[in-house]
Every structure is written in C-alpha cells, then in structure tokens.
N, C-alpha and C. Protein backbone atom coordinates (compact mmCIF):
# COMPACT_ATOMS: atom_id res chain seq x y z
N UNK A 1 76.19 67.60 90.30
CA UNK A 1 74.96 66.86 90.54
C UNK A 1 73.80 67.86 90.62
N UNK A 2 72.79 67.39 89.97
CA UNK A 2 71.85 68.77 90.10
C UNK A 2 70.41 67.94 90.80
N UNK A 3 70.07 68.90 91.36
CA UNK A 3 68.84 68.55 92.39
C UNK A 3 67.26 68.48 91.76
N UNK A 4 66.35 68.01 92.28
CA UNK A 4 64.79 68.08 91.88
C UNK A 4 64.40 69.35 91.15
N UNK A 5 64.79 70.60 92.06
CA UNK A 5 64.58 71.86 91.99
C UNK A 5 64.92 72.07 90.27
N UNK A 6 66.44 71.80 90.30
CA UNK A 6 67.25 72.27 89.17
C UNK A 6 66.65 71.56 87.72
N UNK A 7 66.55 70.51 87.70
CA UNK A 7 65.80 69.23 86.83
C UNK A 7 64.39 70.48 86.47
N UNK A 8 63.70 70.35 87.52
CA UNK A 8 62.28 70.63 87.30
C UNK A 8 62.13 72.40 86.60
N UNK A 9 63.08 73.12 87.02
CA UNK A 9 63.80 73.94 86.53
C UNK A 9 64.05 73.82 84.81
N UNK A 10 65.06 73.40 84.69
CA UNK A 10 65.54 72.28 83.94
C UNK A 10 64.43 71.96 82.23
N UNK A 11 63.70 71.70 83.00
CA UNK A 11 62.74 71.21 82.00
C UNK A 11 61.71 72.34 82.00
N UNK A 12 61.38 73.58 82.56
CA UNK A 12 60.44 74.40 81.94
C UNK A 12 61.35 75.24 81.34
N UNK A 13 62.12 75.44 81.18
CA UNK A 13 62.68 76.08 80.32
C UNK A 13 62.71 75.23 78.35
N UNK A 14 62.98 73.91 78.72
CA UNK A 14 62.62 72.95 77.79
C UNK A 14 61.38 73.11 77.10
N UNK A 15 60.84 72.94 77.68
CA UNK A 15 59.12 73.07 77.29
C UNK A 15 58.79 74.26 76.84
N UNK A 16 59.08 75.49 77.18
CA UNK A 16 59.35 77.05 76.50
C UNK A 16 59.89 76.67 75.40
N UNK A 17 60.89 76.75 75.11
CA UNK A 17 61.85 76.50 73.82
C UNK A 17 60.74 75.51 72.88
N UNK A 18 60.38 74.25 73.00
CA UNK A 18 59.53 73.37 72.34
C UNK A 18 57.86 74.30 71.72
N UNK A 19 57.55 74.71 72.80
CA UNK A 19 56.49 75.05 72.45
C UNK A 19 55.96 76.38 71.95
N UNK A 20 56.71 77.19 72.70
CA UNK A 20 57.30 78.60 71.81
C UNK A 20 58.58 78.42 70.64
N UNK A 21 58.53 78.13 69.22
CA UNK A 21 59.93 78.52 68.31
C UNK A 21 60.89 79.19 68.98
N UNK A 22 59.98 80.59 68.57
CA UNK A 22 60.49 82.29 68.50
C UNK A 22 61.16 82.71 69.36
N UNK A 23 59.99 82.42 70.80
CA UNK A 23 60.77 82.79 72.11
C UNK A 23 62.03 81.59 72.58
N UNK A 24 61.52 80.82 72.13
CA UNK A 24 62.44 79.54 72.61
C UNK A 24 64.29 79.46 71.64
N UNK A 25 64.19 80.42 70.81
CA UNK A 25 65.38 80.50 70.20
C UNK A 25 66.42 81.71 70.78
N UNK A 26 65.28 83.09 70.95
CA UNK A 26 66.08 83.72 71.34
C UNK A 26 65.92 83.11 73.39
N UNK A 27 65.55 82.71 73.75
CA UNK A 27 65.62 81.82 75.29
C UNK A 27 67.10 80.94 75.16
N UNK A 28 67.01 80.24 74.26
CA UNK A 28 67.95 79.17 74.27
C UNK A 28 69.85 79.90 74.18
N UNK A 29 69.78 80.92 73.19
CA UNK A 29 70.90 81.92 73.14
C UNK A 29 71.19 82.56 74.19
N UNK A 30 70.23 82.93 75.01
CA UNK A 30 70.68 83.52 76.51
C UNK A 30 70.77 83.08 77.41
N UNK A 31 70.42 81.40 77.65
CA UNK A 31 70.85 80.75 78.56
C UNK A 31 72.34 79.81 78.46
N UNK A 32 72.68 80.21 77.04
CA UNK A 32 73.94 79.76 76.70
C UNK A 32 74.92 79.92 77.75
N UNK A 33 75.77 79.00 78.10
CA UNK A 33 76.74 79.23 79.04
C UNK A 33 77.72 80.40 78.63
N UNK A 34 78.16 81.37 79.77
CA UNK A 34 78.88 82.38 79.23
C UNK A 34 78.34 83.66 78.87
N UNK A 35 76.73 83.58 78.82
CA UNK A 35 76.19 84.72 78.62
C UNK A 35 75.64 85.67 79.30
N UNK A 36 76.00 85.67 80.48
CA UNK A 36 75.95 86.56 82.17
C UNK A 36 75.89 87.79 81.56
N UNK A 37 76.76 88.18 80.99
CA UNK A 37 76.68 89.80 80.20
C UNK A 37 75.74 90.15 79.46
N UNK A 38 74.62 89.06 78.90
CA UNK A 38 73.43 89.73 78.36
C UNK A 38 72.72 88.99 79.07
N UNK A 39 72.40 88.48 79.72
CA UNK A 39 71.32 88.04 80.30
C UNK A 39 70.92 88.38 81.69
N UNK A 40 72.22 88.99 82.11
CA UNK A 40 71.44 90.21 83.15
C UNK A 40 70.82 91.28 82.98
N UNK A 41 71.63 91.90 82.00
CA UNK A 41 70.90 93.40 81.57
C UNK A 41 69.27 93.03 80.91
N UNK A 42 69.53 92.05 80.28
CA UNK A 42 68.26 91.66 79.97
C UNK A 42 66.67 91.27 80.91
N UNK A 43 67.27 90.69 81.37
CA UNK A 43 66.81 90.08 82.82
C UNK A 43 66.35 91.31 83.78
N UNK A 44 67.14 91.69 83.95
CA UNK A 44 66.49 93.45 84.70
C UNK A 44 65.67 94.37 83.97
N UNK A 45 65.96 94.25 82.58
CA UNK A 45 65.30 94.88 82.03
C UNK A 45 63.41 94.52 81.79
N UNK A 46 63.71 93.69 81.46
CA UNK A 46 62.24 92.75 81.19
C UNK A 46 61.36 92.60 82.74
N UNK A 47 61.96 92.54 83.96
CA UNK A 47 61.32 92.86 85.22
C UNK A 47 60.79 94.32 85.37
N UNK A 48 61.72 95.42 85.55
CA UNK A 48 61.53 96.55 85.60
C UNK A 48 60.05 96.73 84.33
N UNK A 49 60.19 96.38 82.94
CA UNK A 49 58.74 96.32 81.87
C UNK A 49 57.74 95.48 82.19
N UNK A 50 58.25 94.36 83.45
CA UNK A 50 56.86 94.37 83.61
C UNK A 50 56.04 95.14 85.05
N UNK A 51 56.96 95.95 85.94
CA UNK A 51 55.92 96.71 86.52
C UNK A 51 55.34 97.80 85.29
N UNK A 52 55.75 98.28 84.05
CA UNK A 52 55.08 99.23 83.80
C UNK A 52 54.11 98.86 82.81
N UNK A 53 53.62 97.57 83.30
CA UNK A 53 52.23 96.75 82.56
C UNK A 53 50.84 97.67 82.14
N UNK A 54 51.15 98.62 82.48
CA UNK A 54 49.97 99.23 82.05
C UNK A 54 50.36 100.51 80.67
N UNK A 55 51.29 100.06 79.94
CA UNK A 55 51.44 100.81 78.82
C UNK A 55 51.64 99.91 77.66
N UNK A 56 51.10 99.61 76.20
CA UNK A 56 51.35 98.95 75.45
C UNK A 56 52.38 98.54 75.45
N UNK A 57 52.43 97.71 74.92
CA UNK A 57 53.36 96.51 74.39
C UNK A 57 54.17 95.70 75.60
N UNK A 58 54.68 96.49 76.71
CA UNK A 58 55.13 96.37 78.06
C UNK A 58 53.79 95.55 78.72
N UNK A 59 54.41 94.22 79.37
CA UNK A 59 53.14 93.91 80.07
C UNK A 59 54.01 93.30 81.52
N UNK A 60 52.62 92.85 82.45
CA UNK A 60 53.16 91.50 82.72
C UNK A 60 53.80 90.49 82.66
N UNK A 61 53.78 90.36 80.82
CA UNK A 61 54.27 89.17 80.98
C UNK A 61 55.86 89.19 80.75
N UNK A 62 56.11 90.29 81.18
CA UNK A 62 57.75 89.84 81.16
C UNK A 62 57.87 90.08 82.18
N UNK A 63 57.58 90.28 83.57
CA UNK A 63 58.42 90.24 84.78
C UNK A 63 58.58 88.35 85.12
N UNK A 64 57.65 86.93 84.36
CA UNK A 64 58.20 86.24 84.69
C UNK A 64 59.49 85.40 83.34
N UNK A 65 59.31 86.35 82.58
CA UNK A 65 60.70 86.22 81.36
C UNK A 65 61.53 86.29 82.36
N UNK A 66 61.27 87.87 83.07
CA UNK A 66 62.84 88.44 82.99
C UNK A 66 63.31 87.87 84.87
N UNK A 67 62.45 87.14 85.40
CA UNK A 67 62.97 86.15 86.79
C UNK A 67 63.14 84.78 85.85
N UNK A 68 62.91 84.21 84.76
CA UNK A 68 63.27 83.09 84.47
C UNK A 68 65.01 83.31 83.80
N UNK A 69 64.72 84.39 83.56
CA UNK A 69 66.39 84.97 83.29
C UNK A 69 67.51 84.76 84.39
N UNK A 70 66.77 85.51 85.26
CA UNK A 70 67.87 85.64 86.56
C UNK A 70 67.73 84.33 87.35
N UNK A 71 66.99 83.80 87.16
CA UNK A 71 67.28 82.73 87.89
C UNK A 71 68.18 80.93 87.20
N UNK A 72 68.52 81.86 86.33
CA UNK A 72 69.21 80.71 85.27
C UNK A 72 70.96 80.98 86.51
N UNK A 73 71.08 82.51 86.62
CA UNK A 73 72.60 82.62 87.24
C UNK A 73 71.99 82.69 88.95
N UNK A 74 71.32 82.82 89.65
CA UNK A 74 70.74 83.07 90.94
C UNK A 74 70.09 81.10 91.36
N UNK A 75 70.49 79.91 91.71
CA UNK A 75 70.34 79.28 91.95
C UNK A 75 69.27 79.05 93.19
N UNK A 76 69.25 79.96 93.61
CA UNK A 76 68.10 80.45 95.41
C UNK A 76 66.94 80.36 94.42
N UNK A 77 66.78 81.16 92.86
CA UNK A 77 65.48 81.33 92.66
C UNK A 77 64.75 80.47 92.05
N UNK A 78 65.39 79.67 91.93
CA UNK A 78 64.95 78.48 90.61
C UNK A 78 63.82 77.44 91.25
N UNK A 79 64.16 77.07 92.64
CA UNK A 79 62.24 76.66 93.11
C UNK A 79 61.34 77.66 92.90
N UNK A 80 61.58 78.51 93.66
CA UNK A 80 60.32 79.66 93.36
C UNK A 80 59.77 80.11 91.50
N UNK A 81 60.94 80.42 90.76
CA UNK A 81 60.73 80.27 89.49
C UNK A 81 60.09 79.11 88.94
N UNK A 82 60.73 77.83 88.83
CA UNK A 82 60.17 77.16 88.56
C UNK A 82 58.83 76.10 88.68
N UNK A 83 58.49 76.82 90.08
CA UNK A 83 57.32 76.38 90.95
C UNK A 83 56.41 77.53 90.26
N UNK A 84 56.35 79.17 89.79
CA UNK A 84 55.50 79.95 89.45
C UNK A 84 55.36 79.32 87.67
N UNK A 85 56.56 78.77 87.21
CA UNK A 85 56.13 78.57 85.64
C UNK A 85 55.32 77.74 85.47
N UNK A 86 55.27 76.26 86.82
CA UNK A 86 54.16 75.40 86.56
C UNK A 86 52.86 75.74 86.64
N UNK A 87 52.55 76.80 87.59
CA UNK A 87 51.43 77.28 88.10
C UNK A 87 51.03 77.89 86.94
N UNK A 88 51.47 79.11 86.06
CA UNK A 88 51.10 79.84 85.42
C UNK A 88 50.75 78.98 84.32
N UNK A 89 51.53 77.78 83.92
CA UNK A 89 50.95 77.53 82.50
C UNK A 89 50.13 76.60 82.77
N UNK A 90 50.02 76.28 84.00
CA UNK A 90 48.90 75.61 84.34
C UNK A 90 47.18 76.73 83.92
N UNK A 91 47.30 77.29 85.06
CA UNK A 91 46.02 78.44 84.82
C UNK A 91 46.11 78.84 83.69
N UNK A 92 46.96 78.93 82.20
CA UNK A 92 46.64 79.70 81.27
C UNK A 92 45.95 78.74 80.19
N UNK A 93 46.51 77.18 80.43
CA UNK A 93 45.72 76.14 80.41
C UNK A 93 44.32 76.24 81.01
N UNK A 94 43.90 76.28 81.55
CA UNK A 94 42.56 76.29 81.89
C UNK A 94 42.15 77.77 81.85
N UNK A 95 42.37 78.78 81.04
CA UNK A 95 42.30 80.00 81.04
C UNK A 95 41.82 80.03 79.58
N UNK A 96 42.74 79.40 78.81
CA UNK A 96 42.38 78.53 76.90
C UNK A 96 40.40 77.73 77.26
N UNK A 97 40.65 77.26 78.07
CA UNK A 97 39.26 76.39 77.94
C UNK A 97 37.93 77.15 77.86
C-alpha cells in the first residue's frame, strides 16, 4: 500500500520523464526495479557534483537529481524530496515568466 508521500513522490518523477524525453529515459532506466547497483553510485555521485557548482558543466542542478535518486531506495526521503521537486519547479515556473 503506498502512502500520499509515495503517490506524490510517485508522480514527480512522472512528470520528469513526460516533460524531459532525454532525462526522463535515462531517469526511467535507473529507477528500474533491481537497479540499486547503479543508482547509488550514481546518486552519490551527482550530489557530491553538485557541491562543486562552481565549475562548468557541474552545477547545482544535480544535487536534486542525485537526492531524487536516493530517495527512490531511502523511503525517509521521499517527503522531503518530493516536497523540494514541487517547490523548485514551481519557482522555475515563475522564474520562465
């Protein structure tokens, strides 16, 4: 049975995949069940690149890739995750305007 959290969860990851192709294909392959072995290393990896946001290509914006990663196997993080993905694409929405 999965909860509000998980659902709401659930569906930004949905909405990634839909609205991003690119990212949403290679997203969809690593949340594949069974894929703990790349999607941690990955997942750590993409956090750790985004503290070093201040060198090309490395930004920000993967420290919330690489917590939407870990929180696919980390169930504790998935309100907080999924509560920062609404926020963010909220403001980047009104960030476009």
């Amino acid at each position: 049975m999965s909860t509000p959290t998980d659902r709401r969860f659930r569906r930004q990851i949905a909405q990634i995949e839909r609205r991003y192709p690119r990212i949403g294909g290679a997203l969809q392959r690593l949340t594949a069940p069974g894929r703990l072995w790349m999607r941690l290393p990955a997942a750590i990896l993409l956090i750790i690149g985004g503290f070093l946001g201040f060198l090309p290509i490395l930004g920000v914006w993967m420290l919330p890739v690489g917590l939407l990663l870990l929180a696919v196997d980390l169930p504790l993080l998935r309100p907080a995750v999924g509560g920062l993905m609404v926020r963010l694409r909220s403001r980047f929405r009104r960030w476009l305007r």
